[in-house]
Protein backbone atom coordinates (compact mmCIF):
# COMPACT_ATOMS: atom_id res chain seq x y z
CA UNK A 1 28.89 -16.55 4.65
CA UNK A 2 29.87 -19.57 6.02
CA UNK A 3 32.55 -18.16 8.15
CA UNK A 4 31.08 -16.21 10.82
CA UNK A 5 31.11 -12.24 10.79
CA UNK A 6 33.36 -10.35 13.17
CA UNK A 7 30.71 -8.53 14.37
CA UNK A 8 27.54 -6.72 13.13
CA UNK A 9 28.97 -3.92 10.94
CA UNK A 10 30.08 -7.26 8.74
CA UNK A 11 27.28 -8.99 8.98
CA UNK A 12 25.44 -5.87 7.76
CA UNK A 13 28.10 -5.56 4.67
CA UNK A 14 27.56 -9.45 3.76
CA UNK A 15 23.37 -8.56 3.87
CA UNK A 16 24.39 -5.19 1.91
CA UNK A 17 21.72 -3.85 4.64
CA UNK A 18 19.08 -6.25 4.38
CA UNK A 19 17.61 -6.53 7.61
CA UNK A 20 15.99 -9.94 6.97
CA UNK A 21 19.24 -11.54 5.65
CA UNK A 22 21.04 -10.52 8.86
CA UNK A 23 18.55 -11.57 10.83
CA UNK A 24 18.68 -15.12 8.94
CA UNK A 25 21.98 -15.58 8.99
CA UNK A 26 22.64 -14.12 12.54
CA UNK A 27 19.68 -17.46 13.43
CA UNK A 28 21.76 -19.73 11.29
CA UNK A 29 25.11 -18.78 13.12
CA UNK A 30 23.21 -19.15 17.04
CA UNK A 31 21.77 -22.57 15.80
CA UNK A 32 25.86 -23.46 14.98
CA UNK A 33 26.61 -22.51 18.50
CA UNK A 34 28.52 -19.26 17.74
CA UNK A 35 28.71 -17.12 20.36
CA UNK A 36 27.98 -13.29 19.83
CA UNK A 37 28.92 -10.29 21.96
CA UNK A 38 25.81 -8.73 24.27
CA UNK A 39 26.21 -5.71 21.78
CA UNK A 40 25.96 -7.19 18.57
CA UNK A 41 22.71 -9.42 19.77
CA UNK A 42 21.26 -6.46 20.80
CA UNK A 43 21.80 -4.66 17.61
CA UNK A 44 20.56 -7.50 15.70
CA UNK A 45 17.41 -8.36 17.80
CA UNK A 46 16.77 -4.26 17.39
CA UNK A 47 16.07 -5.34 13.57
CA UNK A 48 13.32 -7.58 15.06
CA UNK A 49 11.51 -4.67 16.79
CA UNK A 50 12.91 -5.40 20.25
CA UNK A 51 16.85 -4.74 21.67
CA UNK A 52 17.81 -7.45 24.07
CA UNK A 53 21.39 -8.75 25.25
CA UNK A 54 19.48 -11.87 25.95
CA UNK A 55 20.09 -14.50 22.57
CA UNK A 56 17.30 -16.68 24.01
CA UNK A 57 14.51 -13.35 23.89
CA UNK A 58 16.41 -13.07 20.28
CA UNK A 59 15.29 -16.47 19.35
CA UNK A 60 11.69 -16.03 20.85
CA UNK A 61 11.25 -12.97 19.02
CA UNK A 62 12.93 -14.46 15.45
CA UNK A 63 9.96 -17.47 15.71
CA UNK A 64 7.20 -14.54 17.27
CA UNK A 65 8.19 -12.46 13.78
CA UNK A 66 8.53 -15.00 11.24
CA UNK A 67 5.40 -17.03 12.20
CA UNK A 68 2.94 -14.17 12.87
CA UNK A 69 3.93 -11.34 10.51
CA UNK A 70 6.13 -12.70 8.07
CA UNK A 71 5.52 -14.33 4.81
CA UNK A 72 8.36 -16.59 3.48
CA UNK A 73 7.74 -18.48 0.05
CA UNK A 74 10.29 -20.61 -0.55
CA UNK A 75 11.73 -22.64 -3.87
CA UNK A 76 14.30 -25.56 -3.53
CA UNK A 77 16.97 -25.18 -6.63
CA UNK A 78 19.56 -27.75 -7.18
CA UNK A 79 21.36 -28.21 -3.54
CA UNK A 80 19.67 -24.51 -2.55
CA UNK A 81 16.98 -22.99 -1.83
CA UNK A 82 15.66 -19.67 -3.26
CA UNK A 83 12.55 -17.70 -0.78
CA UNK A 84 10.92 -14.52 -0.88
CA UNK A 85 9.99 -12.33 2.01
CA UNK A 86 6.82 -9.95 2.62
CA UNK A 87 4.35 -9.31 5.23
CA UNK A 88 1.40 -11.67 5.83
CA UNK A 89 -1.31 -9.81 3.71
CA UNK A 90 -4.08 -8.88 6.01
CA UNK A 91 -1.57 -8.52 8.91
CA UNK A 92 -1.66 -4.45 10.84
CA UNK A 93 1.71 -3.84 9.64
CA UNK A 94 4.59 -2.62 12.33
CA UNK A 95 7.32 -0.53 12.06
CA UNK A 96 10.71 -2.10 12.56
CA UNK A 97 13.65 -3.19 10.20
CA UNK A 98 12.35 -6.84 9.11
CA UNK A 99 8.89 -5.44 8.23
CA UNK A 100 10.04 -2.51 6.18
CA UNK A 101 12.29 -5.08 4.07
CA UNK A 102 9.37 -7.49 3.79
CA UNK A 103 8.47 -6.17 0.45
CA UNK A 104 10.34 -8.94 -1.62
CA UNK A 105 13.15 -9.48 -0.02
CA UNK A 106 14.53 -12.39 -2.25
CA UNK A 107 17.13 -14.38 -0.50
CA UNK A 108 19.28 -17.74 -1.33
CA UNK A 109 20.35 -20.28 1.33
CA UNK A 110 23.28 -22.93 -0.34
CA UNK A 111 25.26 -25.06 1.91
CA UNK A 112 25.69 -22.29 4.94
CA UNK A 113 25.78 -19.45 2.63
CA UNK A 114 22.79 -17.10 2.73
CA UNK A 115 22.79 -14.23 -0.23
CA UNK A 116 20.89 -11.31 -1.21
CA UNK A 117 19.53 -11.58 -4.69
CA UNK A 118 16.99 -8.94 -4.46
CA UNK A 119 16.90 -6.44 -2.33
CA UNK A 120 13.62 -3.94 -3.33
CA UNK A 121 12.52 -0.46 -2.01
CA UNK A 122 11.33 -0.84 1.27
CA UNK A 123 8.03 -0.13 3.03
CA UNK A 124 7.51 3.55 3.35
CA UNK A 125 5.72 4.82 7.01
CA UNK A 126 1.98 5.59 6.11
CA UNK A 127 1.24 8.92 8.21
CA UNK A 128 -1.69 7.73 9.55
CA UNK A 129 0.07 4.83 11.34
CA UNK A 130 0.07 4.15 15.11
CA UNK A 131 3.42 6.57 16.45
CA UNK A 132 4.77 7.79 12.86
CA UNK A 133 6.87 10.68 13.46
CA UNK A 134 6.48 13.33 10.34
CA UNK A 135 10.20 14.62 10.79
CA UNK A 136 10.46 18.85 10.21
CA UNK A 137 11.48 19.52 7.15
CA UNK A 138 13.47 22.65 8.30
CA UNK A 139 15.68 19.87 9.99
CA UNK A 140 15.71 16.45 7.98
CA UNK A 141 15.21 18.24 4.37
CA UNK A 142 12.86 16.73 1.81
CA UNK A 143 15.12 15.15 -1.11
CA UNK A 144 11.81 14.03 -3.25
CA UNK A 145 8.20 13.61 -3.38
CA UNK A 146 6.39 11.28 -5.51
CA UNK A 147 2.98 9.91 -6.79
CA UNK A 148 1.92 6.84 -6.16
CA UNK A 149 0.87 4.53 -9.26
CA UNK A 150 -1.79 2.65 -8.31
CA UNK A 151 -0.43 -0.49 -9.35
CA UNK A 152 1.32 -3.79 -8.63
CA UNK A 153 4.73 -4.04 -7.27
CA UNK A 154 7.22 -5.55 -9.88
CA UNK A 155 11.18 -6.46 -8.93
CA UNK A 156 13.42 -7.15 -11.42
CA UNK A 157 16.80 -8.89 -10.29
CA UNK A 158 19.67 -11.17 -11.64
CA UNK A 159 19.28 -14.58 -10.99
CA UNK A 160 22.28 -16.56 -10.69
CA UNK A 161 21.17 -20.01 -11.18
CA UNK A 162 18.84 -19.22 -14.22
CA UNK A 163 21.63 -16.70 -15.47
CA UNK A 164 19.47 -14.06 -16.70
CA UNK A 165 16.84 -10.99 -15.58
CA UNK A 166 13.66 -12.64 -14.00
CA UNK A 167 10.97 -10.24 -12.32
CA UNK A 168 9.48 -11.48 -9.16
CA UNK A 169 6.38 -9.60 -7.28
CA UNK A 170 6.05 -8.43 -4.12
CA UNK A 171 4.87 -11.94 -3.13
CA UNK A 172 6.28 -14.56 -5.06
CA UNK A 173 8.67 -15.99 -7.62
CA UNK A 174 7.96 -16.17 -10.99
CA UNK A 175 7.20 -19.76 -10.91
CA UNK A 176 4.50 -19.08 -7.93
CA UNK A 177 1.15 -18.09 -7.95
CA UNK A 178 -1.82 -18.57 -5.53
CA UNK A 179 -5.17 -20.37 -6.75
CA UNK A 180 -7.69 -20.22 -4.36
CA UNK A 181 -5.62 -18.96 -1.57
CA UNK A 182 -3.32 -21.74 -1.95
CA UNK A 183 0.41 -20.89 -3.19
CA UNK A 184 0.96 -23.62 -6.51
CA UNK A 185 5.46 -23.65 -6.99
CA UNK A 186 6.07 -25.05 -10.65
CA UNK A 187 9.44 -25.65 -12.09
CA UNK A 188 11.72 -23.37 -11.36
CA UNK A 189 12.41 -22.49 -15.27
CA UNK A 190 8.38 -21.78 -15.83
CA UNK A 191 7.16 -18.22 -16.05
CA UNK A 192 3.33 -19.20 -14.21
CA UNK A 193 2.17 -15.68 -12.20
CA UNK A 194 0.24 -13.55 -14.33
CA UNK A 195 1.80 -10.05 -13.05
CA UNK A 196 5.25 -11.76 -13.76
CA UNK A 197 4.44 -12.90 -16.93
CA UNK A 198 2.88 -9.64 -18.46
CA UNK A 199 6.41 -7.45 -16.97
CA UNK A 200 8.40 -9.83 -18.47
CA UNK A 201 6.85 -9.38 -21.55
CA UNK A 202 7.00 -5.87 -21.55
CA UNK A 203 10.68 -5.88 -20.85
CA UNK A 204 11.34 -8.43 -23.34
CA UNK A 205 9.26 -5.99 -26.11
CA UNK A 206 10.54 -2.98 -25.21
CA UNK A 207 14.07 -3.63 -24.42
CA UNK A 208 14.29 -3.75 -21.18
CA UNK A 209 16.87 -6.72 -20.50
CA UNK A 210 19.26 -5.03 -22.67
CA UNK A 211 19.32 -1.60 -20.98
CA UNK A 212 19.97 -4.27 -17.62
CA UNK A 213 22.46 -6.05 -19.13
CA UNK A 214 25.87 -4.99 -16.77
CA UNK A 215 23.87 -4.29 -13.99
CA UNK A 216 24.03 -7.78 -12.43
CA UNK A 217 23.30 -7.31 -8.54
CA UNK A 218 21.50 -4.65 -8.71
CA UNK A 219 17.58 -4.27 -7.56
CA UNK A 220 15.52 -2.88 -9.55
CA UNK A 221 11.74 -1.95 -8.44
CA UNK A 222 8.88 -0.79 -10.96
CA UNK A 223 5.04 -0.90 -10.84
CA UNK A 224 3.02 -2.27 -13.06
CA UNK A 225 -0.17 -0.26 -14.25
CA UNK A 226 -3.67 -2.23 -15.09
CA UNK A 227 -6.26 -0.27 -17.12
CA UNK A 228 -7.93 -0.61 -13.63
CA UNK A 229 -6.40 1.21 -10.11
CA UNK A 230 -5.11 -1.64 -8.42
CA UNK A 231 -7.70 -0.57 -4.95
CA UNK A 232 -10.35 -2.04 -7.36
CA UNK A 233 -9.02 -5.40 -7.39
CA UNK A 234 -9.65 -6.02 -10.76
CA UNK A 235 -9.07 -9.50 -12.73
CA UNK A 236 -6.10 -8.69 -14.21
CA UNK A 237 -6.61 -11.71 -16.41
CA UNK A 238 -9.72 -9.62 -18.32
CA UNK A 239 -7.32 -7.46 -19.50
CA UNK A 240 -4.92 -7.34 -22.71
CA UNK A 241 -1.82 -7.89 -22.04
CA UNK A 242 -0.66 -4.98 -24.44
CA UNK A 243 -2.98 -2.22 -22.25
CA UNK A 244 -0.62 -2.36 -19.23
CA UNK A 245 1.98 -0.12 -18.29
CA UNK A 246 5.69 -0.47 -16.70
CA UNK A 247 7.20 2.21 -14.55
CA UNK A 248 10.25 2.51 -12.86
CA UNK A 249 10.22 3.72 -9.34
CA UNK A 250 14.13 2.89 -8.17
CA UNK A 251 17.34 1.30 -8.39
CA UNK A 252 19.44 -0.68 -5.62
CA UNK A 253 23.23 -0.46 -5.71
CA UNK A 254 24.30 -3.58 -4.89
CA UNK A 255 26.33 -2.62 -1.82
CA UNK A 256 22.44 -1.77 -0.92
CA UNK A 257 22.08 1.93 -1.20
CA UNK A 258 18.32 2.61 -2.51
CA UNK A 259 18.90 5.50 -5.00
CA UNK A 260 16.32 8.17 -5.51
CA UNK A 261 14.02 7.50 -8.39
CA UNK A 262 15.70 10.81 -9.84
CA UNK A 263 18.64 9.08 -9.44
CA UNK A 264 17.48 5.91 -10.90
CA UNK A 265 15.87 7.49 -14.04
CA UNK A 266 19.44 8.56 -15.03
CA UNK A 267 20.33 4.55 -15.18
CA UNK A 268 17.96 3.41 -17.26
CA UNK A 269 15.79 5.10 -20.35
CA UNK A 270 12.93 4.46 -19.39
CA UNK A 271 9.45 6.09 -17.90
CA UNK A 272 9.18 6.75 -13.83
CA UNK A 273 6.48 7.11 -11.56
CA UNK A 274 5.75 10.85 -11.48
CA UNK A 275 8.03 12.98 -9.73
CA UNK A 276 5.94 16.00 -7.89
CA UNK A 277 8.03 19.48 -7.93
CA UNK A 278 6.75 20.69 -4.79
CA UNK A 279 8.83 23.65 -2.55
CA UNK A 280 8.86 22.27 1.17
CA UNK A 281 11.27 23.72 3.25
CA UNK A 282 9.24 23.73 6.84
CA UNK A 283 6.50 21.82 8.84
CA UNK A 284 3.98 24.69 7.46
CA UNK A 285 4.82 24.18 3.81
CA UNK A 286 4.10 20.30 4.41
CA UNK A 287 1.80 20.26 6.60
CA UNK A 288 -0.02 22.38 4.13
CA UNK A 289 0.78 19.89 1.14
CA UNK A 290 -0.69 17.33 3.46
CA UNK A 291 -3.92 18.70 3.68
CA UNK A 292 -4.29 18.84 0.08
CA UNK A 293 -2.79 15.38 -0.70
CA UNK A 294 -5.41 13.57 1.56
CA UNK A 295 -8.24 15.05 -0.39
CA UNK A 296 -7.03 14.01 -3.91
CA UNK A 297 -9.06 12.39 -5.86
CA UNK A 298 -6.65 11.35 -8.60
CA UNK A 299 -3.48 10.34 -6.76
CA UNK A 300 -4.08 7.05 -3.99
CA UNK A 301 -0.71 8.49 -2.22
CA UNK A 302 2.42 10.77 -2.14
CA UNK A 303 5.63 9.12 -0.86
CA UNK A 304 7.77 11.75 0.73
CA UNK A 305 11.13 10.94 1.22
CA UNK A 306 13.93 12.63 4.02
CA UNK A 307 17.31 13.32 3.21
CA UNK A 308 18.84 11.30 5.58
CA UNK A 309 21.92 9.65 6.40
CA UNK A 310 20.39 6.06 6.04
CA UNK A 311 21.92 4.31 2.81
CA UNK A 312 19.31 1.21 3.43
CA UNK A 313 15.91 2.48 4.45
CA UNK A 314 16.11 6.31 4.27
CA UNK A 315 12.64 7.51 6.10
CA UNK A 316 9.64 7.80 3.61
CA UNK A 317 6.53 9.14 4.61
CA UNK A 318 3.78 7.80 2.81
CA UNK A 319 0.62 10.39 2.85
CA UNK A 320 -2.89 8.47 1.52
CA UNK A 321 -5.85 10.06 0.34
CA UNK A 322 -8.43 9.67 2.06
CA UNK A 323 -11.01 9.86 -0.40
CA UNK A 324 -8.81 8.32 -3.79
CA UNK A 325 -10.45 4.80 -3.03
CA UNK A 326 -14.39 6.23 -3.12
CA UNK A 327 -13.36 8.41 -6.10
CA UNK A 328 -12.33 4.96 -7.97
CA UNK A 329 -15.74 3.31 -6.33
CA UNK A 330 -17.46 6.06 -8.42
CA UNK A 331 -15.21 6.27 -11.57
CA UNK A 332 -14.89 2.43 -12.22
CA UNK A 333 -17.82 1.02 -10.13
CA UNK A 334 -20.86 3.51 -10.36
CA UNK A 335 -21.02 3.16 -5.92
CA UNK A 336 -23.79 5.19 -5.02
CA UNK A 337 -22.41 4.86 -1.40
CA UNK A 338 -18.84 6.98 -2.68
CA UNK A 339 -20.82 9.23 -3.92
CA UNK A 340 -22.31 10.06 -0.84
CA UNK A 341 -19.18 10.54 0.76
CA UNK A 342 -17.51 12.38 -1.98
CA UNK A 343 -20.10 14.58 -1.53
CA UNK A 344 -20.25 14.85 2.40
CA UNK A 345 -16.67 16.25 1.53
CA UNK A 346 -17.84 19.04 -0.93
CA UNK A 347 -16.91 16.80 -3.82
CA UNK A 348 -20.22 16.34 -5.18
CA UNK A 349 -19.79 17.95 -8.75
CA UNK A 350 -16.52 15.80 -8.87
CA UNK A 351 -18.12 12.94 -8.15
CA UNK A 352 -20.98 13.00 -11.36
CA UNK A 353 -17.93 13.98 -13.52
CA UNK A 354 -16.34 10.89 -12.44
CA UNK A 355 -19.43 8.59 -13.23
CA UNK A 356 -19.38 6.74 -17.01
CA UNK A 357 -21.42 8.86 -19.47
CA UNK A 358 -23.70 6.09 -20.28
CA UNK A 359 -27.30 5.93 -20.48
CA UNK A 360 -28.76 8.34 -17.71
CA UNK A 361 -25.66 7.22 -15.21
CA UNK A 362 -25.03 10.94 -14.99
CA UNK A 363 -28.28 12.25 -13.93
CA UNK A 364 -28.52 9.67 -11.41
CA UNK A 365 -25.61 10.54 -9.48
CA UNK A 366 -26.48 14.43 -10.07
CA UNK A 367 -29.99 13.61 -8.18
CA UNK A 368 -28.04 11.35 -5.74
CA UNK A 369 -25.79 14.41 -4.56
CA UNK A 370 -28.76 16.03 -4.80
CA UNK A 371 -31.08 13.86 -1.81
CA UNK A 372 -28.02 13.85 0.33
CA UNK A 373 -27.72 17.38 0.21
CA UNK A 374 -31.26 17.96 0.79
CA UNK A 375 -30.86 15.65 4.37
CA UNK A 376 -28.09 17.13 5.13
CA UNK A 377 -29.94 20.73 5.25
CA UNK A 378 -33.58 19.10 6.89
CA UNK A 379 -31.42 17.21 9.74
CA UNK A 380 -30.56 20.01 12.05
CA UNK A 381 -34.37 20.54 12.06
CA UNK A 382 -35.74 17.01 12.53
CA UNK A 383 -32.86 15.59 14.84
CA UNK A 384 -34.25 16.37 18.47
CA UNK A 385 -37.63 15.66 17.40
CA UNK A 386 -39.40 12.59 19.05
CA UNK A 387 -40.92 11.28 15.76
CA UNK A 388 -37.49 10.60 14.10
CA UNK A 389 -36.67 8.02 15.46
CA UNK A 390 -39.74 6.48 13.79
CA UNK A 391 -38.53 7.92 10.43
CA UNK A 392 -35.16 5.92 10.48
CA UNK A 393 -37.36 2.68 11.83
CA UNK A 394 -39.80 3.19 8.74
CA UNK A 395 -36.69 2.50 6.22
CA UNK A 396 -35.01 0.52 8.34
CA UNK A 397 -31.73 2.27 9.28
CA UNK A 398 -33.11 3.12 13.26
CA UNK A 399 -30.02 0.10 14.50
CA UNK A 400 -27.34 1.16 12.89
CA UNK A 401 -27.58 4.67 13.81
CA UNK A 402 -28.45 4.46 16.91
CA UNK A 403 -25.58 5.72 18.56
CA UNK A 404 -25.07 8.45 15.82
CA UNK A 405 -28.56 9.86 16.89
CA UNK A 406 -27.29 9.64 20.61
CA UNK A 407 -24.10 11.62 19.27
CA UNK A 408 -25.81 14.66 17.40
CA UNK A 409 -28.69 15.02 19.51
CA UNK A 410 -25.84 15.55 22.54
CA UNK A 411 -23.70 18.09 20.35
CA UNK A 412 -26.02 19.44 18.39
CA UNK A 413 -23.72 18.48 15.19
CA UNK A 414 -25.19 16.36 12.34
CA UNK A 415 -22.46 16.19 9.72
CA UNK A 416 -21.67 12.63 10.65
CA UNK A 417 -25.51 11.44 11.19
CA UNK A 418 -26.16 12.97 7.88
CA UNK A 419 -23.40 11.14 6.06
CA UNK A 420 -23.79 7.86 7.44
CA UNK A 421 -27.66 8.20 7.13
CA UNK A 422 -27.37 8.62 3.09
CA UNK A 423 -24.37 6.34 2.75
CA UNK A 424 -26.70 3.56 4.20
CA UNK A 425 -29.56 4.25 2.48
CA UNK A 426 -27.37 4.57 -1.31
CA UNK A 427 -26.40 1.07 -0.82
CA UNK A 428 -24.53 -0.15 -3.46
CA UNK A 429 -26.63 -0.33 -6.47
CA UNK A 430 -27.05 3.37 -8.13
CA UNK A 431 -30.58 2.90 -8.85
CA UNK A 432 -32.18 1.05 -5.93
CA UNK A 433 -29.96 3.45 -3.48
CA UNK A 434 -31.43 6.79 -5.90
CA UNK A 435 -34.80 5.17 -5.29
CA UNK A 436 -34.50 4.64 -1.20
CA UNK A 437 -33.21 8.70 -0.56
CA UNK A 438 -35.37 10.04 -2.87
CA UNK A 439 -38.58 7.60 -0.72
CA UNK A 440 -36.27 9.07 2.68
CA UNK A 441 -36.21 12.93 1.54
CA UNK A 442 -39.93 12.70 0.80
CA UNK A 443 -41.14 11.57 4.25
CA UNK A 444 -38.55 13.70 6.20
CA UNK A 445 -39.91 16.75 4.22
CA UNK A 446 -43.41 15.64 4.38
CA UNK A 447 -43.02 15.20 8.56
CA UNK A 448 -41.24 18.84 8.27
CA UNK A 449 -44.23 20.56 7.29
CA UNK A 450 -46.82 18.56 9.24
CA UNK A 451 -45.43 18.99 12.39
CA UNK A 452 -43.69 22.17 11.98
């Protein structure tokens, strides 16, 4: 790349697509003093979130971007240099070109020369996002739908200088990992992140580098599976190594089209995330789907992806449940609190079944469902009352539902009162939250019949 492109159609074919590469080496290029048409600086500051003619507002934007949102993790190898691109963790993610391909981008700078070494699946547009269109089916046509493992992001790429498969995460190298929110780089030969180290073990037992082998330049993208749901944010250390689970989700040509994980599965032999066989043909039919799909208590999300004439980043819906993350509270963590809300959702019954059948775990959640329940039919009654008020003071919940009260005394609704009210008072220890509705239910009821 040390020549400079014609223009940005072969700038995009150098960066097979990647937005971040073109970007880069568009920067690298301005800082030579190579002059670029209006057009083609406004096409490539458009890949920053913002079209401008103007290559100074380019450069503002480039240093706004890669400081603020941005993550780049970077590796010096022999006279290169070897980084890895994804968004700052923590960061209210936006929707342009750069910060869909900050999901691992791995790139390598030598001597003017910027290259794409990986290239994973991009970030897919979460439906609950700030101005996410949900394009009509009836007009872009669904080409797949699939569940989301609730794992860890695992990309598996060639690497030149080490001349051989290497998986990176979404993150880092393989010779990166964090230790007390500070990134440690070891030699670039050394296999030191856990997630890395437990994929490449998998693909070394099972096989994996062999089915690879003549796919050099390719990008390959799997998840890795913990006993745990990765929302927990379990220790993956605890576990043994030989409990986890690899799955492919796609492929990457390496001119850069992202192939469908149908598609991909007839590359390689080996075990996908699930694809769901689901008839949508109209708004109604996914609309419909949606409804469902934010409810689940089994699946964290459904990526829904549009047959469109994008090779790079075709548009993926991603559609979360809303209530997958308090299910896993409940199955893995006992959290009275989930409960609660599983059961302000009519999920009650699901939510015991979910709880460990240990000791009297079981009945404890049943009576649990059972208090909340119990407010949730005594508030309409007690609401408007005066003495309330004192109720909520008595076990100490009167601040932080304040404006609730204000809220359901004014609409005469108590839904949300009623959830929050039990939520607070179940806490997060089973028994000491069983122990504070079961003290709140028997006031309330007592105040009921005294006064009524």
């Amino acid at each position: 790349m040390s020549q400079p492109p014609a223009g940005f159609k072969e700038l995009e074919s150098r960066c097979t697509g990647n937005s971040i590469c073109m970007v880069e080496a568009f920067k690298h290029y301005v800082d030579q003093g190579v002059e670029f048409s209006g057009t083609d600086v406004k096409r490539v500051s458009s890949l920053l979130g913002e079209a401008t003619k103007k290559i100074e507002v380019f450069s503002d934007k480039y240093l706004h971007v890669f400081m603020k949102y941005v993550q780049r993790n970077c590796v010096e190898v022999g006279e290169g240099e070897i980084c890895i691109y994804s968004w700052k963790p923590g960061t209210r993610v936006r929707y342009f070109p750069v910060s869909l391909d900050a999901t691992g981008t791995i790139l390598y700078f030598r001597g003017g020369n910027i290259s794409v070494l990986a290239y994973p699946t991009h970030r897919a547009y979460d439906i609950s996002g700030h101005k996410v269109k949900v394009p009509d089916p009836s007009i872009a046509p669904v080409s797949e739908v699939t569940k989301r493992v609730d794992g860890y992001q695992i990309t598996l790429y060639y690497n030149p200088i080490l001349k051989k498969w290497i998986p990176a995460t979404r993150y880092v190298l393989h010779n990166m990992v964090y230790v007390r929110r500070r990134l440690e780089v070891h030699e670039f030969e050394e296999i030191v992140n856990p997630y890395v180290s437990i994929a490449h073990s998998i693909a070394e037992e099972r096989g994996l580098y062999d089915k690879l082998k003549g796919y050099e330049g390719w990008t390959f993208t799997f998840i890795l599976e913990a006993p745990e749901p990765a929302i927990t944010r379990p220790s993956i250390e605890l576990f043994d190594p030989t409990s986890f689970k690899l799955y492919l989700l796609n492929a990457r040509k390496p001119n850069g089209e992202l192939l469908t994980v149908g598609e991909s599965s007839k590359l390689l032999d080996w075990p996908t995330v699930p694809v769901e066989e689901v008839h949508i043909s109209s708004r109604h039919d996914l609309d419909r789907l949606i409804d469902e799909w934010s409810v689940d208590l089994s699946t964290r999300s459904r990526f829904v992806r549009y047959a469109v004439d994008e090779p790079y980043r075709p548009y993926t819906l991603e559609v979360p449940s809303k209530l997958y993350g308090e299910a896993m509270s409940v199955k893995y963590m006992s959290n009275p609190k989930s409960i609660v809300i599983l059961a302000s959702h009519g999920f009650g019954e699901e939510a015991v079944k979910l709880l460990t059948d240990f000791g009297d775990i079981k009945d404890v959640g049943k009576e649990i469902v059972e208090y909340y329940e119990k407010i949730q039919e005594m508030l309409p009654k007690a609401v408007d009352a005066e003495w309330f008020l004192s109720v909520l003071k008595e076990h100490g919940v009167d601040k932080p539902l304040r404006g609730e009260l204000e809220k359901a005394r004014r609409t005469g609704t108590t839904a949300r009162l009623a959830r929050k009210l039990a939520s607070i008072l179940a806490g997060d220890n089973l028994y000491e939250g069983r122990d504070r509705l079961r003290k709140f239910v028997e006031s309330l009821d007592r105040l009921l019949r005294e006064k009524t």
